[in-house]
Protein backbone atom coordinates (compact mmCIF):
# COMPACT_ATOMS: atom_id res chain seq x y z
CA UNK A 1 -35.01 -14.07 3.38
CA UNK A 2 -31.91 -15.71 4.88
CA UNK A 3 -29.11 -12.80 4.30
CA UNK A 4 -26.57 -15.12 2.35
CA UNK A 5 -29.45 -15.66 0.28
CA UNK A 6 -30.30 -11.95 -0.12
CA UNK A 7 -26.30 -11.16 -1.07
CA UNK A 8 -26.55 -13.66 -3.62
CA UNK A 9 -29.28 -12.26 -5.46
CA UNK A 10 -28.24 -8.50 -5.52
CA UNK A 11 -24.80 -9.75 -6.72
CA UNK A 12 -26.60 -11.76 -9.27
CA UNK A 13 -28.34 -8.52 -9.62
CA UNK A 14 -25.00 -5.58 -10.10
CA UNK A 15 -23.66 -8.19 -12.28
CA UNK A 16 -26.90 -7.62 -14.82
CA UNK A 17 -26.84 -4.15 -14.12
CA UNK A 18 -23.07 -3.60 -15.05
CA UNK A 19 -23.82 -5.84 -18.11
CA UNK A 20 -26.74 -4.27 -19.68
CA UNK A 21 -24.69 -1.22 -19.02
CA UNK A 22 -21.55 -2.01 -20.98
CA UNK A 23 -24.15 -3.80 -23.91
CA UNK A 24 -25.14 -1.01 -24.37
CA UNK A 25 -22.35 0.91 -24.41
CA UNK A 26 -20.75 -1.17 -27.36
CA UNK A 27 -24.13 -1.83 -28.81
CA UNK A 28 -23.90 1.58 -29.56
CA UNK A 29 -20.78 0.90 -31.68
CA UNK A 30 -21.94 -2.07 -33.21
CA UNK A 31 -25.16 -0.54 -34.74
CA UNK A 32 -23.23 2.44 -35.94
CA UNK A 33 -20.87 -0.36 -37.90
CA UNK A 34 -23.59 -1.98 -39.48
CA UNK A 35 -25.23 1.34 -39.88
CA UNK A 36 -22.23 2.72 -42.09
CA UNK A 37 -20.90 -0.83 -43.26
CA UNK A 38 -18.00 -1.35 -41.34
CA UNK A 39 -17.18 -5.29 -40.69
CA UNK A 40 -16.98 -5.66 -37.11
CA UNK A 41 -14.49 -9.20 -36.13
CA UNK A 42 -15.96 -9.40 -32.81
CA UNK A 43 -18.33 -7.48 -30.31
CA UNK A 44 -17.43 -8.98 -26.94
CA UNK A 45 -19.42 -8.54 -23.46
CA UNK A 46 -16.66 -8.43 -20.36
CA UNK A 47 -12.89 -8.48 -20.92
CA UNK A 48 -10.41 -11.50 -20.17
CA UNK A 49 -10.51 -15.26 -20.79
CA UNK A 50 -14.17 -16.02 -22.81
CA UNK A 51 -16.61 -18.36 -21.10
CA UNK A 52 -18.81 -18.87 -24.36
CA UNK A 53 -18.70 -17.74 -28.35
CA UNK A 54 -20.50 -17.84 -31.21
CA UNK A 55 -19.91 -16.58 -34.54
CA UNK A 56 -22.62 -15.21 -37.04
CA UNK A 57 -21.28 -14.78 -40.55
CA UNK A 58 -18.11 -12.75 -40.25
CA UNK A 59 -18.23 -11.23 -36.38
CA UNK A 60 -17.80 -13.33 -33.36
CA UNK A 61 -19.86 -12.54 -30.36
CA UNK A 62 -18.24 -13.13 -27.33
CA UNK A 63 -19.22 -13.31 -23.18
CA UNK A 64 -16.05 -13.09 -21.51
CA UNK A 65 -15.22 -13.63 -17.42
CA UNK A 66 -14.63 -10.44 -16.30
CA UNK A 67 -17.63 -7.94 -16.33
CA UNK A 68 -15.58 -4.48 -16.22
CA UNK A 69 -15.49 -3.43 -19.48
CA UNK A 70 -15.83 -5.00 -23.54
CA UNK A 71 -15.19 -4.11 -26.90
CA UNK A 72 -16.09 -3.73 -30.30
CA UNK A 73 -13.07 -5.01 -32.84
CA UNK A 74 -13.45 -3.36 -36.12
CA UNK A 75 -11.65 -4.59 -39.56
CA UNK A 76 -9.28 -2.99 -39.99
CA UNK A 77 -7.65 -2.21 -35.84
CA UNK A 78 -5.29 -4.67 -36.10
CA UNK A 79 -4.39 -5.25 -39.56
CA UNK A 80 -1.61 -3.26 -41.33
CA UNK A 81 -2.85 -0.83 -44.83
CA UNK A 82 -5.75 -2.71 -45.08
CA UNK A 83 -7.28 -2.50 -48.16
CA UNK A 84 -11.10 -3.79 -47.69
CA UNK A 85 -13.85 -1.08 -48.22
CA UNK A 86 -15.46 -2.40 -45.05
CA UNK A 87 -12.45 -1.69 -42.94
CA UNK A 88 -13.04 1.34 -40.08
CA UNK A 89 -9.74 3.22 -41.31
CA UNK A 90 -10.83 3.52 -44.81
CA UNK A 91 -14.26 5.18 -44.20
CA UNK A 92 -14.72 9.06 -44.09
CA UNK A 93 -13.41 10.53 -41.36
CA UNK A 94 -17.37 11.45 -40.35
CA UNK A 95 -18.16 8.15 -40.22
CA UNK A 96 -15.43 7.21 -37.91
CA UNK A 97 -15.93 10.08 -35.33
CA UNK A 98 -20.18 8.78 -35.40
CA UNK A 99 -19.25 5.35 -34.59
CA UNK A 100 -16.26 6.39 -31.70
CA UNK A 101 -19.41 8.57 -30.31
CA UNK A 102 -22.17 6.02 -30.74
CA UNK A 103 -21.00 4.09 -27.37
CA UNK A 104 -21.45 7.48 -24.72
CA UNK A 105 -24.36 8.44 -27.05
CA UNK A 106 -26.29 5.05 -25.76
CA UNK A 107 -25.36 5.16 -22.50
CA UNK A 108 -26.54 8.62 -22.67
CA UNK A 109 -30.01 7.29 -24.56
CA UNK A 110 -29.92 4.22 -21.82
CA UNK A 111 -30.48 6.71 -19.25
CA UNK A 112 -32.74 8.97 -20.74
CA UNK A 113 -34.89 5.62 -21.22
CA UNK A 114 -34.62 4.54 -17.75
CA UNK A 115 -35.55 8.16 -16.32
CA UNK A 116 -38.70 8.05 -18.39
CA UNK A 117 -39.50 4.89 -16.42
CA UNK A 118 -38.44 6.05 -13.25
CA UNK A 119 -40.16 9.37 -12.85
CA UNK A 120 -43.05 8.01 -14.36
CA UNK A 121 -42.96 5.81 -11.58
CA UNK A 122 -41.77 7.73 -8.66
CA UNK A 123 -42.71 11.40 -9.98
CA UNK A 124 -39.49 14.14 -9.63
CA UNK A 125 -37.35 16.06 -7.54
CA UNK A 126 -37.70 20.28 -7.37
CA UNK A 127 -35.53 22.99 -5.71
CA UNK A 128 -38.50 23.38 -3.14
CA UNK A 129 -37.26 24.24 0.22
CA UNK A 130 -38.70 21.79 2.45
CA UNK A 131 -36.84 22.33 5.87
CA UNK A 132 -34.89 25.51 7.70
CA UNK A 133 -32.72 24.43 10.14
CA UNK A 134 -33.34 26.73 12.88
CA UNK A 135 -30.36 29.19 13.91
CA UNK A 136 -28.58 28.06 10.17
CA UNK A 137 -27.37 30.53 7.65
CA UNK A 138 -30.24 30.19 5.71
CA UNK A 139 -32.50 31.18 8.53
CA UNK A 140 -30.69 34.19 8.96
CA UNK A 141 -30.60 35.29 5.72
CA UNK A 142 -34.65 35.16 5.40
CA UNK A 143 -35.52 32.00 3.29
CA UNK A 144 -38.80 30.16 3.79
CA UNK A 145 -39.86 26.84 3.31
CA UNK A 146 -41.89 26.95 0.30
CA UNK A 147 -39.04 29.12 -1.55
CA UNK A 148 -37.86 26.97 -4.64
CA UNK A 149 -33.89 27.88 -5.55
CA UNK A 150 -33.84 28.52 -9.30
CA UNK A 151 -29.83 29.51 -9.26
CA UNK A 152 -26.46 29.34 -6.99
CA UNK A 153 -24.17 31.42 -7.88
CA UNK A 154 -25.46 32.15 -10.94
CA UNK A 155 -26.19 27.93 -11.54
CA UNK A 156 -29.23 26.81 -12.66
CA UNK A 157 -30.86 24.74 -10.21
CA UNK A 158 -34.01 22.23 -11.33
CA UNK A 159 -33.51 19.42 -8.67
CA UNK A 160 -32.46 20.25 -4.63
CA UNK A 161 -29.75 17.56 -5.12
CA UNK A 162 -27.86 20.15 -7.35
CA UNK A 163 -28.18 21.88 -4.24
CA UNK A 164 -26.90 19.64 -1.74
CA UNK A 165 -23.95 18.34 -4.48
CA UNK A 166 -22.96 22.20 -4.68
CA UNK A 167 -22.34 22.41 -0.99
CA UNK A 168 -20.68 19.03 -0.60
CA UNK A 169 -17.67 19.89 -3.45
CA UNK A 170 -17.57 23.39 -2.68
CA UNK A 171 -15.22 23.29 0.68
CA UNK A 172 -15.64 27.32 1.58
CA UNK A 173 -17.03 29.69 3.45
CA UNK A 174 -17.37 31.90 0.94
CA UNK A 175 -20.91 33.92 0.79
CA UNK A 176 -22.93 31.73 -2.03
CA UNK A 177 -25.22 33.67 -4.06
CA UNK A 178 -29.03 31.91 -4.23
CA UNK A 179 -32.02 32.84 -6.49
CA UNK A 180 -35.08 31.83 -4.97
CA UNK A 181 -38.75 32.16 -6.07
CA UNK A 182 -41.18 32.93 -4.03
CA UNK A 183 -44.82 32.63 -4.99
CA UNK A 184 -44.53 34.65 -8.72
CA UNK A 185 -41.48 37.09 -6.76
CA UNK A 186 -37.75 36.25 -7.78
CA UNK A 187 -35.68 37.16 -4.93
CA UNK A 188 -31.67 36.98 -4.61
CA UNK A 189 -29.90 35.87 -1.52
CA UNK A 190 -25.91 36.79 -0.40
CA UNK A 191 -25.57 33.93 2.05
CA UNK A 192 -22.34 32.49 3.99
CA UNK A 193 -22.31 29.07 5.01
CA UNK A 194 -21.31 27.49 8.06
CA UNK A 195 -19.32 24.68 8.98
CA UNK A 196 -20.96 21.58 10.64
CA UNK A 197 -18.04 19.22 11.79
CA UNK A 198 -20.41 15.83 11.52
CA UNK A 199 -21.33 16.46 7.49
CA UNK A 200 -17.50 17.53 6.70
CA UNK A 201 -18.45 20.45 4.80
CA UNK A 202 -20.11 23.51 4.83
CA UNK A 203 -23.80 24.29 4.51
CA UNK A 204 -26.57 26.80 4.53
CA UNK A 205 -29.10 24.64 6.36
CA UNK A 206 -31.78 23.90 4.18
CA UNK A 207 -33.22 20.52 3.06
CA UNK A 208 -36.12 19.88 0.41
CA UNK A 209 -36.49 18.52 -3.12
CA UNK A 210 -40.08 17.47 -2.47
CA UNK A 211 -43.98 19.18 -1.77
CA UNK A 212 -46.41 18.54 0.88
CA UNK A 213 -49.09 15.87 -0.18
CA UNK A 214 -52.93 16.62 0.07
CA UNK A 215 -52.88 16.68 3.80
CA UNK A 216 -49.89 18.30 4.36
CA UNK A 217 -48.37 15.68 6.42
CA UNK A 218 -46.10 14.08 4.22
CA UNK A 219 -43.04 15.32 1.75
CA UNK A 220 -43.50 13.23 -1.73
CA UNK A 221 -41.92 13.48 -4.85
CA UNK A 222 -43.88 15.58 -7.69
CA UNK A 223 -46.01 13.44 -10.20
CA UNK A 224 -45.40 13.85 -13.48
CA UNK A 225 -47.38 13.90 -16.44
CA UNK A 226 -46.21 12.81 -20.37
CA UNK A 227 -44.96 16.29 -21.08
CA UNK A 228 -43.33 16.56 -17.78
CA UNK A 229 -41.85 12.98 -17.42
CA UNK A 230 -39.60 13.94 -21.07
CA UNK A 231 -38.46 16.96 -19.73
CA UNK A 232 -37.74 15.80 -16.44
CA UNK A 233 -36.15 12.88 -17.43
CA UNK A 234 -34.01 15.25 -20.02
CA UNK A 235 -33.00 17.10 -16.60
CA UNK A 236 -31.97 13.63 -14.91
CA UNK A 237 -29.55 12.99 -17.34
CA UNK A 238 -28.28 16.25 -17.08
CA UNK A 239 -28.03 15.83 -13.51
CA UNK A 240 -26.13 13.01 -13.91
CA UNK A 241 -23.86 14.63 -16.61
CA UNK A 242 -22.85 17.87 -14.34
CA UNK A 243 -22.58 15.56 -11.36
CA UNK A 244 -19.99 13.82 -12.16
CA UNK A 245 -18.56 16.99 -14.23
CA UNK A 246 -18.43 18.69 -10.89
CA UNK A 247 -16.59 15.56 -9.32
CA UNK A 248 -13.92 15.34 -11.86
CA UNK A 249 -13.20 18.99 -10.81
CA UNK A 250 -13.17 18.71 -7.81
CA UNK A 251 -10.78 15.56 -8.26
CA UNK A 252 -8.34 17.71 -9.68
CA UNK A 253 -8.45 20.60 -7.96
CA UNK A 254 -7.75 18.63 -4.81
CA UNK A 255 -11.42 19.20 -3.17
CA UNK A 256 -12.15 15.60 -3.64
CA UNK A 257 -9.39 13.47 -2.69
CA UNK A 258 -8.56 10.05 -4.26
CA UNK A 259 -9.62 7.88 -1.50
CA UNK A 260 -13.05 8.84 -2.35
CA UNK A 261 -12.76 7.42 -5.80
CA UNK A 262 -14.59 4.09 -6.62
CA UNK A 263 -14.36 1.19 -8.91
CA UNK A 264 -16.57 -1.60 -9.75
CA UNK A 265 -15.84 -3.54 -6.48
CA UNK A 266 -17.12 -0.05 -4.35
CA UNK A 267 -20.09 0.83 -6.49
CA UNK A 268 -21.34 -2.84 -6.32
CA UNK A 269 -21.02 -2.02 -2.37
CA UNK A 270 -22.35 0.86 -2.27
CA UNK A 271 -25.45 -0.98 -4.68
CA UNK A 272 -25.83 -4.06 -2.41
CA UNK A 273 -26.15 -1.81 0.74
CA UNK A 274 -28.51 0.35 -0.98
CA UNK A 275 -30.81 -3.03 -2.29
CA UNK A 276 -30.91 -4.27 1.02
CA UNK A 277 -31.77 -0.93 3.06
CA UNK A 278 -34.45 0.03 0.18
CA UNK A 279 -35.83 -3.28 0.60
CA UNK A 280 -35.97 -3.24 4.63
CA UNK A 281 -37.85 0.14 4.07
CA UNK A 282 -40.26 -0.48 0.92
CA UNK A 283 -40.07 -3.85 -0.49
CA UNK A 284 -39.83 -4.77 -3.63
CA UNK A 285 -41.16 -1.82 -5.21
CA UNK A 286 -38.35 0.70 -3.31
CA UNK A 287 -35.34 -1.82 -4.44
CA UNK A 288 -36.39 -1.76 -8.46
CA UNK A 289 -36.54 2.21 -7.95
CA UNK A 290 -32.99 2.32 -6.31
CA UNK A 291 -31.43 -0.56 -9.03
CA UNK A 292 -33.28 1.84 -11.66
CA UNK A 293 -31.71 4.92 -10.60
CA UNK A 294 -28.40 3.22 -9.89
CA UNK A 295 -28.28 2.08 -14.13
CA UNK A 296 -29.44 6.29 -14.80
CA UNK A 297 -26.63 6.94 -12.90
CA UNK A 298 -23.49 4.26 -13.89
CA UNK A 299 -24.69 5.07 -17.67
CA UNK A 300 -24.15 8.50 -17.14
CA UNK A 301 -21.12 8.49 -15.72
CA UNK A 302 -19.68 5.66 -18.43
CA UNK A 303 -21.17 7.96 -21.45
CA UNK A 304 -19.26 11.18 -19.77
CA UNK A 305 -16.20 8.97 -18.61
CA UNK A 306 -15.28 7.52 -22.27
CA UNK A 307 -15.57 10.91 -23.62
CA UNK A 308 -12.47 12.24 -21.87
CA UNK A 309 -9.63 12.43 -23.98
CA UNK A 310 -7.54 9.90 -22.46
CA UNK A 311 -5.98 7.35 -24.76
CA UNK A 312 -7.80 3.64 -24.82
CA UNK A 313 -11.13 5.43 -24.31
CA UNK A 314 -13.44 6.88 -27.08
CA UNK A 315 -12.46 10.23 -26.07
CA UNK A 316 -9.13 9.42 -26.78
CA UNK A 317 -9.86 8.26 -30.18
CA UNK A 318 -12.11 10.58 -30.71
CA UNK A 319 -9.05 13.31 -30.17
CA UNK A 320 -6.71 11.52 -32.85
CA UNK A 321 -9.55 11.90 -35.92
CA UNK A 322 -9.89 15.78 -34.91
CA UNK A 323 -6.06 15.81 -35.05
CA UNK A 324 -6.41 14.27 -38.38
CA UNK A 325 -9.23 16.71 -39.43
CA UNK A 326 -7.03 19.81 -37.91
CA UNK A 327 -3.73 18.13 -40.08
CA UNK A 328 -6.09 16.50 -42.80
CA UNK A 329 -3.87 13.66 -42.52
CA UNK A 330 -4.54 10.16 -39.81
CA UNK A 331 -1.83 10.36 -37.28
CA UNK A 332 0.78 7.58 -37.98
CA UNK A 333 -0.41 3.93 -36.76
CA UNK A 334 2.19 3.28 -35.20
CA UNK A 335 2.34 6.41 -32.70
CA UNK A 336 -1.57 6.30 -32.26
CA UNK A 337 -0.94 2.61 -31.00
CA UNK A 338 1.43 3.14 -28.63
CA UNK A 339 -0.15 6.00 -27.10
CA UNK A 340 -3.09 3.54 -26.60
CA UNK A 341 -1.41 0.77 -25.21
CA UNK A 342 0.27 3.36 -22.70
CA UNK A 343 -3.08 5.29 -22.00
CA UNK A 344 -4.35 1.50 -21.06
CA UNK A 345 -1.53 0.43 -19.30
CA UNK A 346 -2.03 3.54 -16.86
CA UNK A 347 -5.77 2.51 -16.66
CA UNK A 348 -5.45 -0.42 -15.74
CA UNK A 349 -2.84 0.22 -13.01
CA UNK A 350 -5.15 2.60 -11.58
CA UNK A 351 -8.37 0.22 -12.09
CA UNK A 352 -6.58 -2.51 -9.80
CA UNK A 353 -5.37 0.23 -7.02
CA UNK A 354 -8.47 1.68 -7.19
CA UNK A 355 -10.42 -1.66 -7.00
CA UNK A 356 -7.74 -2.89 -4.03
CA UNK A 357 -8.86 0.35 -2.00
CA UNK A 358 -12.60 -1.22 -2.35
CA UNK A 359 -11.81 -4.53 -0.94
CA UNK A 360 -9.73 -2.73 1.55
CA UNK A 361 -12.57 -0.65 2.47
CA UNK A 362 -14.89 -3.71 2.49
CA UNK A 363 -13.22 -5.01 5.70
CA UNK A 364 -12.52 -1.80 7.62
């Protein structure tokens, strides 16, 4: 396929991704409006100018140019002391804190859905020890292919990618405590990690996730059956979840530093690389599996994102009704706005340096 060509198609392709992503998101919204009989004005896919609209009895739907973001206007936002029963500020304060949580709650449901695909595809990840690097900590300290790490530091582990996510944000040399089992034997570990100057961070020396196949040859995922694919798939989205828990910590505890930070312009990158090295290696097949795991992952981190209390996002919201349960009275309009149009102000500053450090990176 000529490469132009190729570029095309997995932009065509992030674009879908990020917009199934964010229909979701306010789908999630939307359904809890008609669920509880709030009038929504308009439910709108992208942000800026519109390209197309329609309206259906009292709500506009909208498609608008740029595909970071949408919303879900509710009767009621903008007007002052309305009165209509329908309107979002004159339901129960229950009702409002279900449909500020119904956005994160799909994405959360988007990639449980996806996961159930995927591993019932591609089978799952384990803590199996697959690889000892020899003279590494690890070695030393007596582990065995084979082993399967159940904890670190008192962590539970289901998926070696825990694993390899604790050593990357954990910057120290400090001994790490790892529960292994062995056969039916649990068996604890004190072991200190070294330093390896070409990964940046320090590690024990172990690799795995996988189990030999049938002829012992090969490393492949493990299959998983109807039981297993729910529960793994549960797991998945946990992953996702404490992955990007772990990040935001290590964000602001200095371990991560903001030049490592993304936007839309560096995970549609990162995405576009991945589609065309998944594709040189497996085809077809190996690109839906890397597109599918990319949606798992963007949904997670959108569901966990919006949750933060940071004013603009649903988190943020979601703070000012449990200040009004806590006071039993809605904090004034006027100071609930203004918080929100700072809180966005100070996103969007840091969307557009964030997204100018992509494009920067892009050419470097």
């Amino acid at each position: 396929m000529n490469p132009t060509l190729e570029t095309i198609i997995n932009v065509i392709v992030i674009i879908l991704v990020l917009g199934i992503i964010i229909t979701i998101h306010e789908l999630g919204h939307f359904l809890m409006c008609r669920l509880t009989g709030i009038e929504v004005k308009e439910f709108s896919i992208g942000m800026g100018p519109a390209i197309f609209h329609w309206k259906k009895k009292e709500t506009q739907y909208s498609i608008r140019l740029l595909p970071i973001g949408g919303y879900c206007l509710m009767l009621g936002e903008e007007e002052e002391n309305c009165e209509d029963e329908r309107a979002f500020p004159n339901k129960p304060l229950w009702v409002r804190m279900l449909v500020v949580l119904g956005g994160p709650i799909f994405n959360f449901l988007l990639a449980f859905v996806i996961s159930l695909i995927l591993i019932g595809m591609a089978g799952y990840m384990t803590g199996e020890i697959n690889y000892i690097a020899e003279g590494s900590a690890a070695e030393a300290a007596g582990l065995k292919e084979g082993d399967i790490i159940t904890r670190l530091d008192g962590s539970r582990i289901y998926d070696f990618r825990e694993v390899s996510l604790y050593m990357q944000l954990r910057k120290s040399a400090d001994p790490v405590e790892v529960e292994i089992l062995r056969g039916d034997e649990t068996l604890n570990y004190t072991i200190t990690p070294q330093y390896y100057e070409e990964y940046g961070y320090y590690i024990i020396g172990i690799n795995g996730g996988f189990h030999p196949d049938e002829s012992g040859e090969y490393y492949v995922r493990t299959k998983a059956n109807a039981a297993t694919d729910i529960t793994r798939s549960l797991l998945e989205v946990r992953y996702w979840i404490k992955a990007t828990f772990m990040s935001l910590k290590a964000l602001v505890t200095g371990k991560v530093g903001v030049n490592q930070v993304s936007g839309v312009v560096g995970v549609a990158d990162v995405m576009n690389d991945t589609m065309k090295e998944a594709k040189a290696d497996g085809g077809i097949y190996s690109v839906v599996l890397n597109v599918m795991n990319f949606v798992i992952l963007i949904s997670a981190n959108l569901g966990v994102m919006n949750l933060l209390p940071i004013p603009a996002l649903d988190g943020g919201r979601f703070l000012f009704l449990l200040a009004e349960l806590i006071m039993r009275k809605p904090v004034p309009k006027d100071k609930e706005a203004m918080i929100n149009v700072v809180g966005f102000v100070l996103l969007f500053v840091i969307m557009i340096l964030v997204t100018f450090k992509d494009i920067r990176n892009l050419f470097v």
